[in-house]
C-alpha atoms as a PDB file:
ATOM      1  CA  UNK A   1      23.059  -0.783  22.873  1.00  0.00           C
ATOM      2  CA  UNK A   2      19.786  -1.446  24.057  1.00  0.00           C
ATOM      3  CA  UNK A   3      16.862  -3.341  20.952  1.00  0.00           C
ATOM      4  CA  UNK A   4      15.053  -0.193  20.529  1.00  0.00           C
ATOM      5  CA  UNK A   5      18.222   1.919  19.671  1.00  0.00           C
ATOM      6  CA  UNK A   6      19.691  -0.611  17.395  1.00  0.00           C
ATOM      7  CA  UNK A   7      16.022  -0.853  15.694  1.00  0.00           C
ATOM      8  CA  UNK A   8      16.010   2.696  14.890  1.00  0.00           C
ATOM      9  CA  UNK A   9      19.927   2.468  13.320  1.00  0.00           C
ATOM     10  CA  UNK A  10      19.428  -0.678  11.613  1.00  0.00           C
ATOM     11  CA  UNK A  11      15.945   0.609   9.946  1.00  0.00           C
ATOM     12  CA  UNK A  12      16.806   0.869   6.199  1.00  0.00           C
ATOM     13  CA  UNK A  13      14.476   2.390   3.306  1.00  0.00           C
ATOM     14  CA  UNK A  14      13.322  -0.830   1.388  1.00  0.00           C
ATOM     15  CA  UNK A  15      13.310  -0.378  -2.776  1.00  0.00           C
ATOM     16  CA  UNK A  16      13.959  -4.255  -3.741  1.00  0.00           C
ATOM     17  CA  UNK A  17      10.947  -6.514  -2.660  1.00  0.00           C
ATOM     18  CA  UNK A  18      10.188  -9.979  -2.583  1.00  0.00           C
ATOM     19  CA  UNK A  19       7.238 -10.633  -4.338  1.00  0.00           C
ATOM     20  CA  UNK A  20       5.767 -12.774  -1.038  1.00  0.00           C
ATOM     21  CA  UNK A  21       2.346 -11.501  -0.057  1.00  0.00           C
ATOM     22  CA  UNK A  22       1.916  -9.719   3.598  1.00  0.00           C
ATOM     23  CA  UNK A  23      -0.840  -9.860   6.134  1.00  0.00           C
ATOM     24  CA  UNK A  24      -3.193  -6.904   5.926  1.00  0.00           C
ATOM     25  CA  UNK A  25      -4.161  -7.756   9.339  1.00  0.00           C
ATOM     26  CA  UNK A  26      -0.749  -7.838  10.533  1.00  0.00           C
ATOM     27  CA  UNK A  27      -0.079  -3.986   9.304  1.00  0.00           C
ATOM     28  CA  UNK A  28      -3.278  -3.158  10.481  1.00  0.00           C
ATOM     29  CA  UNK A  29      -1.834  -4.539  13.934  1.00  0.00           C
ATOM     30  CA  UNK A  30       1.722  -2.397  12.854  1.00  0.00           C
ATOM     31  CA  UNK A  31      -0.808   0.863  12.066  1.00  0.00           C
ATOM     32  CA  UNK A  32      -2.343   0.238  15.941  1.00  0.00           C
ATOM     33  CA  UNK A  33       0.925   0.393  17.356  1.00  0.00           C
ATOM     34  CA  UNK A  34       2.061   3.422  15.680  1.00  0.00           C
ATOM     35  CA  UNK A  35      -1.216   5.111  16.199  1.00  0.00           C
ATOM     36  CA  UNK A  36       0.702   5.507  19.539  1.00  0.00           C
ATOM     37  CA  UNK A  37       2.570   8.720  18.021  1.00  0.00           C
ATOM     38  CA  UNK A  38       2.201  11.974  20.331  1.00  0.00           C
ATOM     39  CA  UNK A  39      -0.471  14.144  18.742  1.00  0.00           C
ATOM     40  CA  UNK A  40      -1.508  17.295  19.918  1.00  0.00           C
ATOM     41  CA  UNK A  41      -5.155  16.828  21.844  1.00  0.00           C
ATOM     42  CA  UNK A  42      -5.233  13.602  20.683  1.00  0.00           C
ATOM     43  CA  UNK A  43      -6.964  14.433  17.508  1.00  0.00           C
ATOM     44  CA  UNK A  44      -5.226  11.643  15.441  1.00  0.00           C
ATOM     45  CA  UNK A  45      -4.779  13.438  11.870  1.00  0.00           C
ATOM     46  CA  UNK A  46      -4.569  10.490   9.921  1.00  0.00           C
ATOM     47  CA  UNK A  47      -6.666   8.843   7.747  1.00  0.00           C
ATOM     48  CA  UNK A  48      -5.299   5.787   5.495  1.00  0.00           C
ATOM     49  CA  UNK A  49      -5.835   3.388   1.724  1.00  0.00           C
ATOM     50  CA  UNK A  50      -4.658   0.366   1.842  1.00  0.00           C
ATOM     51  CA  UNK A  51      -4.063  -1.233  -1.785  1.00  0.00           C
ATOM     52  CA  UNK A  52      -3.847  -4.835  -1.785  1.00  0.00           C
ATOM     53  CA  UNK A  53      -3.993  -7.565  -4.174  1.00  0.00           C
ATOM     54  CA  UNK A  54      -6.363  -6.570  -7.202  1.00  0.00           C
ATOM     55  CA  UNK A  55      -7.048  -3.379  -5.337  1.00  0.00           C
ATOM     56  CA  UNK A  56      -3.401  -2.051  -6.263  1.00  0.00           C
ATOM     57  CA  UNK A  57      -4.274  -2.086  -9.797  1.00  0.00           C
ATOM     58  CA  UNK A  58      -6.364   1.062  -9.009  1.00  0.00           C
ATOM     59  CA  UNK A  59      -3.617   2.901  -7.332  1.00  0.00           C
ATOM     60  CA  UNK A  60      -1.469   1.933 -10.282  1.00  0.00           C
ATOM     61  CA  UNK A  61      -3.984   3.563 -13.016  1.00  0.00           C
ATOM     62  CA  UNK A  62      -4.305   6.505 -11.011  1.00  0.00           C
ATOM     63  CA  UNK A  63      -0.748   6.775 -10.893  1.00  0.00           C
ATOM     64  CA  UNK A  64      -0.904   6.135 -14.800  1.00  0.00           C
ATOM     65  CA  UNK A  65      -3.259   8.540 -15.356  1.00  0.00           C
ATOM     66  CA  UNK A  66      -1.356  11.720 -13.370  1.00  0.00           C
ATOM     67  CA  UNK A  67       1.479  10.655 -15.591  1.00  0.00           C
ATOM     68  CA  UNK A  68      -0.373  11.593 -18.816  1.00  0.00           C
ATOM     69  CA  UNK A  69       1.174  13.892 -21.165  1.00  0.00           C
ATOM     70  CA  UNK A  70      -0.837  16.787 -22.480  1.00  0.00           C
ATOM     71  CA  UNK A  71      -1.668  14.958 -25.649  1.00  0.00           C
ATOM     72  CA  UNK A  72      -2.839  11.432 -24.055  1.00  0.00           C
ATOM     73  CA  UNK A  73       0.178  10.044 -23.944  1.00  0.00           C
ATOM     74  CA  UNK A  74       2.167   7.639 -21.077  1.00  0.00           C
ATOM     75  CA  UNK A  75       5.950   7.691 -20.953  1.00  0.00           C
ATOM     76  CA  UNK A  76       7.722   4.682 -21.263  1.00  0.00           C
ATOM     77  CA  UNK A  77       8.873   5.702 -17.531  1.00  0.00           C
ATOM     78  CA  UNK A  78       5.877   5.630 -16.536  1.00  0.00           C
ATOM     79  CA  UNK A  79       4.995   2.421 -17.609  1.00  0.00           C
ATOM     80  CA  UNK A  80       7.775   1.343 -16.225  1.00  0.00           C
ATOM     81  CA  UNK A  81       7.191   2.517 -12.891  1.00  0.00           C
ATOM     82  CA  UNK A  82       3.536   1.456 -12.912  1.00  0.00           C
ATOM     83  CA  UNK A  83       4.984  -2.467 -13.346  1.00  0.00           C
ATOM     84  CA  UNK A  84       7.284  -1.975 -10.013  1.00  0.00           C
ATOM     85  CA  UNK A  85       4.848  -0.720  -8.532  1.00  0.00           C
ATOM     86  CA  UNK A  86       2.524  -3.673  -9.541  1.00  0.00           C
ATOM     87  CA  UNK A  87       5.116  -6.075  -7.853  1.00  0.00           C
ATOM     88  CA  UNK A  88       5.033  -4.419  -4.825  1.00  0.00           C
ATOM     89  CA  UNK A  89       3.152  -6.585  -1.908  1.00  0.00           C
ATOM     90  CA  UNK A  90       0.967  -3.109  -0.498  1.00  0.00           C
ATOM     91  CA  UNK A  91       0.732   0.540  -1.018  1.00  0.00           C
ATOM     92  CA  UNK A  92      -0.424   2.382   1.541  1.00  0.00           C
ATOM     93  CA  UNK A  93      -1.459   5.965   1.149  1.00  0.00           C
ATOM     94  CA  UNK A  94      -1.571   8.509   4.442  1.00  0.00           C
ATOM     95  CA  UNK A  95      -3.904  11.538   4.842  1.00  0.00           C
ATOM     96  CA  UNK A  96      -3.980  14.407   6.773  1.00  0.00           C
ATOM     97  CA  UNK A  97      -6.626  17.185   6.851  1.00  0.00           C
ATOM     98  CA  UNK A  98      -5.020  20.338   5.759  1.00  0.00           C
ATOM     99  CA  UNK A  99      -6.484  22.785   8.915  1.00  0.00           C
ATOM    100  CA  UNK A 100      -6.113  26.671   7.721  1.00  0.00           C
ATOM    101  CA  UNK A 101      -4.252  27.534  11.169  1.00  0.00           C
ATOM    102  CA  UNK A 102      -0.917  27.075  10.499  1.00  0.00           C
ATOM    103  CA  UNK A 103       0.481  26.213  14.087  1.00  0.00           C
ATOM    104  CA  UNK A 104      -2.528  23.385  13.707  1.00  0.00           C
ATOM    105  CA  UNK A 105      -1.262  21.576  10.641  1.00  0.00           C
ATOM    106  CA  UNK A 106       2.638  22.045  11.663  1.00  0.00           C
ATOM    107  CA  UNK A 107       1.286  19.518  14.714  1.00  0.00           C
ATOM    108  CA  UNK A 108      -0.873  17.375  12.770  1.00  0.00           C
ATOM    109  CA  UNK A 109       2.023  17.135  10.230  1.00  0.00           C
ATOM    110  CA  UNK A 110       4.489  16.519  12.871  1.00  0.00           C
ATOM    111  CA  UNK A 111       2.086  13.493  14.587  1.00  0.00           C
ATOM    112  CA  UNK A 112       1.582  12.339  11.284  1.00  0.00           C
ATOM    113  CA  UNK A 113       5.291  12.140  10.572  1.00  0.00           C
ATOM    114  CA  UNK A 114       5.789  10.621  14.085  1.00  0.00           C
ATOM    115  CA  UNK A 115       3.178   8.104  13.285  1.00  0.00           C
ATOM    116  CA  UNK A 116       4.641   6.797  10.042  1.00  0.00           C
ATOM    117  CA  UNK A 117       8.705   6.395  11.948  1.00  0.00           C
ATOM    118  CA  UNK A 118       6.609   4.079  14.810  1.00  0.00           C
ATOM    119  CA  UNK A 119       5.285   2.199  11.842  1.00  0.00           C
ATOM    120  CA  UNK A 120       8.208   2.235  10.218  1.00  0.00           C
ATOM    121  CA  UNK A 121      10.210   0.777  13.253  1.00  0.00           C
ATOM    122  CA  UNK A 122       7.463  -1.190  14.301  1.00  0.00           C
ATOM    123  CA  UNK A 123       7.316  -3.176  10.941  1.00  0.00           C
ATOM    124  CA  UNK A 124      11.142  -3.326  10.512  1.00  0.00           C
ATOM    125  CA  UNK A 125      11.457  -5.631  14.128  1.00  0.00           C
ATOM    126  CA  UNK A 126       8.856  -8.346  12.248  1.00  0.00           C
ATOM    127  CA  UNK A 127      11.014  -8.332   8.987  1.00  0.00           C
ATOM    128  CA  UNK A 128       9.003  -5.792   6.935  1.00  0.00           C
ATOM    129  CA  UNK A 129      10.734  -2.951   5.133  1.00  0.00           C
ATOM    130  CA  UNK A 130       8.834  -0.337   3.762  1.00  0.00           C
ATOM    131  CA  UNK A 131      10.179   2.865   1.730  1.00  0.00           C
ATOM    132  CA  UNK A 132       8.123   6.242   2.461  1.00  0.00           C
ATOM    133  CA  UNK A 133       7.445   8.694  -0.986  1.00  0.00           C
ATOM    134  CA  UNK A 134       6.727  11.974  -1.603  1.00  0.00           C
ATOM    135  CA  UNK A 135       6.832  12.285  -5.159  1.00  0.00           C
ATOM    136  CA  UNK A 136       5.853  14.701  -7.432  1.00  0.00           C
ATOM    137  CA  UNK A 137       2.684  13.060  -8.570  1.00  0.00           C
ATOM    138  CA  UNK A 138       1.040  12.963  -5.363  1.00  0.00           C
ATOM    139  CA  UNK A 139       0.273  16.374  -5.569  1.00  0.00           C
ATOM    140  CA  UNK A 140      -1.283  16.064  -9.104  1.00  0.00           C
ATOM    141  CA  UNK A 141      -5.264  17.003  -8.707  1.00  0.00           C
ATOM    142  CA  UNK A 142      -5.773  13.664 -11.310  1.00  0.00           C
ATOM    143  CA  UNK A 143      -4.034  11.102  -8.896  1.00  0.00           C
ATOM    144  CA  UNK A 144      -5.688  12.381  -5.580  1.00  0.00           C
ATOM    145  CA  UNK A 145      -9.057  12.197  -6.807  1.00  0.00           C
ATOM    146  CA  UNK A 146      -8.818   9.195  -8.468  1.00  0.00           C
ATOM    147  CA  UNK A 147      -7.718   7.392  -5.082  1.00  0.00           C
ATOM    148  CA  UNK A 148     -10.160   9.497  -3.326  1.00  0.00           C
ATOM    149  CA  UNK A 149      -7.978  12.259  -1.578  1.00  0.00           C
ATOM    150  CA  UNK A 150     -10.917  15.290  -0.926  1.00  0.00           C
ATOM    151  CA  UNK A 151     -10.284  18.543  -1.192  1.00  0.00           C
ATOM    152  CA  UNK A 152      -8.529  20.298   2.337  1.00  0.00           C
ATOM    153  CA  UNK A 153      -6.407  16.625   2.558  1.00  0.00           C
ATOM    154  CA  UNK A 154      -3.004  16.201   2.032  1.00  0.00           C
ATOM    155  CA  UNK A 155      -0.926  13.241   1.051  1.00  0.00           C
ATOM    156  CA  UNK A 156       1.902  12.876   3.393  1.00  0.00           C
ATOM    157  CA  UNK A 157       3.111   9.756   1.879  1.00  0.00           C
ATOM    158  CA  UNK A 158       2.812   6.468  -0.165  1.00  0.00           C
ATOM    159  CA  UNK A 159       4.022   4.032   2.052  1.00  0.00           C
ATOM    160  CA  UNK A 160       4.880   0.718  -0.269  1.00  0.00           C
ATOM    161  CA  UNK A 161       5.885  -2.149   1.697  1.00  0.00           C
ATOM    162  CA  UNK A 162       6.826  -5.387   1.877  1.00  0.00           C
ATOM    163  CA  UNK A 163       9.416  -8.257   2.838  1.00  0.00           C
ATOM    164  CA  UNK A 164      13.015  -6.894   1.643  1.00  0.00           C
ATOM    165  CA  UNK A 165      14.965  -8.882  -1.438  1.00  0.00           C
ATOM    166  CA  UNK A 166      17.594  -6.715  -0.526  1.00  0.00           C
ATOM    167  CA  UNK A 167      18.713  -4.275   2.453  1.00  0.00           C
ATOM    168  CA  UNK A 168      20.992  -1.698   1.592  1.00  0.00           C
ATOM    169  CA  UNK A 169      23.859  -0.726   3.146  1.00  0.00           C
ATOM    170  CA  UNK A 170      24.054   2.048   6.258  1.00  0.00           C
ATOM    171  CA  UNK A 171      25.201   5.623   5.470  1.00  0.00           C
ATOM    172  CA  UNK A 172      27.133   7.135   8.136  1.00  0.00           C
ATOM    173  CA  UNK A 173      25.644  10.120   9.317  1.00  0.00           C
ATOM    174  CA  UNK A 174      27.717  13.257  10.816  1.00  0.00           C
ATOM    175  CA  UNK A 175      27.825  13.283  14.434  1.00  0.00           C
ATOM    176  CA  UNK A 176      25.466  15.047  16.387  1.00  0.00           C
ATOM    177  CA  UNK A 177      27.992  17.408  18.126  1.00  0.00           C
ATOM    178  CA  UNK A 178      28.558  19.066  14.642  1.00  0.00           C
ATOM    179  CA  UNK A 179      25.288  20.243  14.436  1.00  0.00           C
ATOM    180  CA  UNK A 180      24.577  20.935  18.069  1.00  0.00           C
ATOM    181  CA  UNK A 181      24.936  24.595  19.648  1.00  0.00           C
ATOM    182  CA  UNK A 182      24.920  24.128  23.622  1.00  0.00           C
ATOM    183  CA  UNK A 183      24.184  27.613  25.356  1.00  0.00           C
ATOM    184  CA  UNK A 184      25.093  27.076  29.294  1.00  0.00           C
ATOM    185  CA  UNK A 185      24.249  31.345  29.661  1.00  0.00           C
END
């Protein structure tokens, strides 16, 4: 097995952090690398915010704030949430423009996918794990423009990242032949 396929099987989604800082340089270095993703005409539909040290505090109360109940409220989920995320080394939010033409954004969305595994696999050879999320609040109109998401931009993901306090274990996956149709006529 050659480095770059046991790279891609060893890869892991990283929940458990240590709380030891990481280079902003060195992920900007990790985000030049991945930039690398095939994208149709070269148009690279990404745009990204980095939160970092104080700064994460502000993705944190616009997470906070998206969370709010109809009568002011914050759950006590939320709250806890907001203090992982708080011990989390970096967030780092990807956008994409939203283009009307549909065969458009299914490329953009499929560069800006391809983009995030390079990064992914990238960071994971120099001993940074990172976990990729879609969740729910992202699409709340409160969260986006509090961290500065326009309108026509989508959130693909909040990458948070960091050096791994723990790895979990692989899941086998079903071999490829089960889910692969040859046609030879």
């Amino acid at each position: 097995m050659n480095a770059i396929d046991q790279n891609i099987m060893e890869r892991r989604s990283i929940k458990k952090f240590k709380v030891d800082a990481v280079n902003v340089e060195e992920i900007i270095e990790l985000l030049n690398v991945a930039k690398w993703a095939p994208n149709h005409k070269v148009n690279e539909p990404w745009r990204f915010l980095l939160y970092t040290d104080g700064g994460k505090e502000k993705f944190v109360q616009a997470f906070l704030e998206a969370m709010r109940t109809p009568d002011g409220e914050i759950p006590p989920k939320a709250l806890n949430k907001a203090d992982y995320f708080r011990s989390i080394p970096l967030h780092l939010v990807v956008v994409m423009p939203e283009d009307p033409r549909q065969r458009r954004w299914d490329e953009d969305y499929g560069a800006v996918s391809s983009m995030l595994q390079n990064f992914q696999l990238a960071a994971w050879e120099r001993g940074i794990g990172m976990i990729w999320r879609s969740n729910d609040w992202i699409y709340n109109p409160v969260f986006r423009e509090a961290i500065g998401v326009k309108p026509g931009e989508k959130i693909i993901a909040t990458m948070m990242i960091g050096y791994p306090a723990h790895v979990p274990a692989k899941q086998e996956r079903t071999d490829i032949r089960e889910k692969l149709t040859i046609i030879s006529e």
